[in-house]
C-alpha atoms as a PDB file:
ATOM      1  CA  UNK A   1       6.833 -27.551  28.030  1.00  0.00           C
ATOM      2  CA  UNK A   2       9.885 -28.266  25.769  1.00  0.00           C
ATOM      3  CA  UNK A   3      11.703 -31.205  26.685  1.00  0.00           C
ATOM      4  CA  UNK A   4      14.725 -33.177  25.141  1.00  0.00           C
ATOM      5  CA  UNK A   5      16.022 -30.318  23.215  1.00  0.00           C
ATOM      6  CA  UNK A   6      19.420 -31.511  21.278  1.00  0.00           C
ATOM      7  CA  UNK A   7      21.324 -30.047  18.442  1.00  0.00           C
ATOM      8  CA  UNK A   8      23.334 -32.884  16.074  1.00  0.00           C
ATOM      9  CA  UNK A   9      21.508 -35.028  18.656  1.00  0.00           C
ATOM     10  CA  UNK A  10      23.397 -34.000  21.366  1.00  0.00           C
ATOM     11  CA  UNK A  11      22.350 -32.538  24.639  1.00  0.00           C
ATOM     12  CA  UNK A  12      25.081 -30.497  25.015  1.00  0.00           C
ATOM     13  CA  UNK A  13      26.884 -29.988  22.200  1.00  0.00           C
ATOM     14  CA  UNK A  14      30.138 -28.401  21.737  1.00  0.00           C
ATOM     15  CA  UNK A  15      31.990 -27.356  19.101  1.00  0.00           C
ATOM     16  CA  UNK A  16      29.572 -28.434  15.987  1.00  0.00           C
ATOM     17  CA  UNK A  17      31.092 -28.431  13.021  1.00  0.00           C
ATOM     18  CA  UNK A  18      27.977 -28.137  10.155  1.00  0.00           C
ATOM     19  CA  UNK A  19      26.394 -24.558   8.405  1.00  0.00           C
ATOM     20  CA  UNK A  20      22.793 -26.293   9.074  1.00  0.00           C
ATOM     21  CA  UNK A  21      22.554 -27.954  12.411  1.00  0.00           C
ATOM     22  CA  UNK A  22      19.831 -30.581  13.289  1.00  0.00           C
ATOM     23  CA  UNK A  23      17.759 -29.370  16.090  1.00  0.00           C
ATOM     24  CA  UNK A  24      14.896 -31.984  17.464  1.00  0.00           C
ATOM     25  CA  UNK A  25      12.710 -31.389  20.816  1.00  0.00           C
ATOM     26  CA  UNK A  26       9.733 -32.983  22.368  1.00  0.00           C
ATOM     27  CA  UNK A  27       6.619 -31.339  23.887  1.00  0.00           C
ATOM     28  CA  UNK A  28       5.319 -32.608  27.206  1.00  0.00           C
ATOM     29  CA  UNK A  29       2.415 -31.313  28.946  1.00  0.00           C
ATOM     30  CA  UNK A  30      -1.016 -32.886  30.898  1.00  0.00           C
ATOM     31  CA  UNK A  31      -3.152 -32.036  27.512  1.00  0.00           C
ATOM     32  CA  UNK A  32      -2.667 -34.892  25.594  1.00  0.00           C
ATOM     33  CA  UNK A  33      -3.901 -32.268  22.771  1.00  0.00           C
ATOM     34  CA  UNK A  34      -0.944 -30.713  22.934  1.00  0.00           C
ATOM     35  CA  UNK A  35       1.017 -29.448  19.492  1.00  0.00           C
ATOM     36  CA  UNK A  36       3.209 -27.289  18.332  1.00  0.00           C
ATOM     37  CA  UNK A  37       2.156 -24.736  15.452  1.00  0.00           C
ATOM     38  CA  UNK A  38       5.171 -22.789  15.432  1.00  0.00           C
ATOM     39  CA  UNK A  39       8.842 -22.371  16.462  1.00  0.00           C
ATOM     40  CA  UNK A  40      11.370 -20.015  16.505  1.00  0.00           C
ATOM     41  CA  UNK A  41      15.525 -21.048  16.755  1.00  0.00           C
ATOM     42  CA  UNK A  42      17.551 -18.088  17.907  1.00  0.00           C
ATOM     43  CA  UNK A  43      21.470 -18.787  18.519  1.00  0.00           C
ATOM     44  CA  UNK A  44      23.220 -15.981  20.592  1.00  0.00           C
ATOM     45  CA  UNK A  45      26.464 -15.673  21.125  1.00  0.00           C
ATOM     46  CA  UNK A  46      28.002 -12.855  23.882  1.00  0.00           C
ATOM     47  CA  UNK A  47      24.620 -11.037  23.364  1.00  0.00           C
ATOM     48  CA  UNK A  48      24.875 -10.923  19.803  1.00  0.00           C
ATOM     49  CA  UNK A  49      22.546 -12.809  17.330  1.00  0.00           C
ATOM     50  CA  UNK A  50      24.726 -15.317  15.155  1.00  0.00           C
ATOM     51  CA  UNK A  51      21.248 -16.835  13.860  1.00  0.00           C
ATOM     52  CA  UNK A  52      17.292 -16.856  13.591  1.00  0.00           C
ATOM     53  CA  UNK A  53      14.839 -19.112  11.925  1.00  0.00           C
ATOM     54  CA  UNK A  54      12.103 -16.522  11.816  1.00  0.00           C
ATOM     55  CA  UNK A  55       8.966 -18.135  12.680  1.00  0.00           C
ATOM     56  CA  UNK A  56       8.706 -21.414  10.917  1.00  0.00           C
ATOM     57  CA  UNK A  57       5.051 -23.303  10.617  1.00  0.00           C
ATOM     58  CA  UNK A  58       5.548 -26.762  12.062  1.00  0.00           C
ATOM     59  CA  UNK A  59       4.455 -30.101  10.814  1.00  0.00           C
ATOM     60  CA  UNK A  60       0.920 -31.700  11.350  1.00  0.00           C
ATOM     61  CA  UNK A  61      -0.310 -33.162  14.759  1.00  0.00           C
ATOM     62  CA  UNK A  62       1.029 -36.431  16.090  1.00  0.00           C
ATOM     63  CA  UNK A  63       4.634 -36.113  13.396  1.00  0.00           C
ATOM     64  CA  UNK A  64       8.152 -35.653  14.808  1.00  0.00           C
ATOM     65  CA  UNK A  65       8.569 -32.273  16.289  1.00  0.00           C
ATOM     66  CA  UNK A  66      11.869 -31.899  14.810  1.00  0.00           C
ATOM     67  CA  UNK A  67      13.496 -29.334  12.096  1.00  0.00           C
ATOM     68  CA  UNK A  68      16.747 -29.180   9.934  1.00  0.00           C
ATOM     69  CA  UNK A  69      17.664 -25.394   9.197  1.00  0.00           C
END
């Protein structure tokens, strides 16, 4: 489960001002195996798509699950 999602390292940002925001999240689940190998960042606004990562491979096991596009 995704937990602790923040963009600019807020929790609920408003008005950011910056082309590439900072998104970070973490993952918590009961398998302590638990990684990510993939994400996806979609921004919609009023049901139209402002902005999409594509999928993007993520780092290694046991890094920061966190991404700058």
């Amino acid at each position: 489960m995704i937990k602790n999602l923040k963009c600019e390292y807020c929790s609920e940002p408003i008005g950011i001002d910056t082309d590439i925001p900072y998104f970070s999240w973490t993952l918590e689940g009961e398998d302590k195996e638990l990684y990510q190998e993939e994400y996806r960042i979609i921004i919609n606004r009023d049901d139209q798509k402002l902005w999409d990562t594509g999928f993007v491979k993520s780092k290694p096991p046991n890094t920061p699950k966190h991404t700058q596009h």
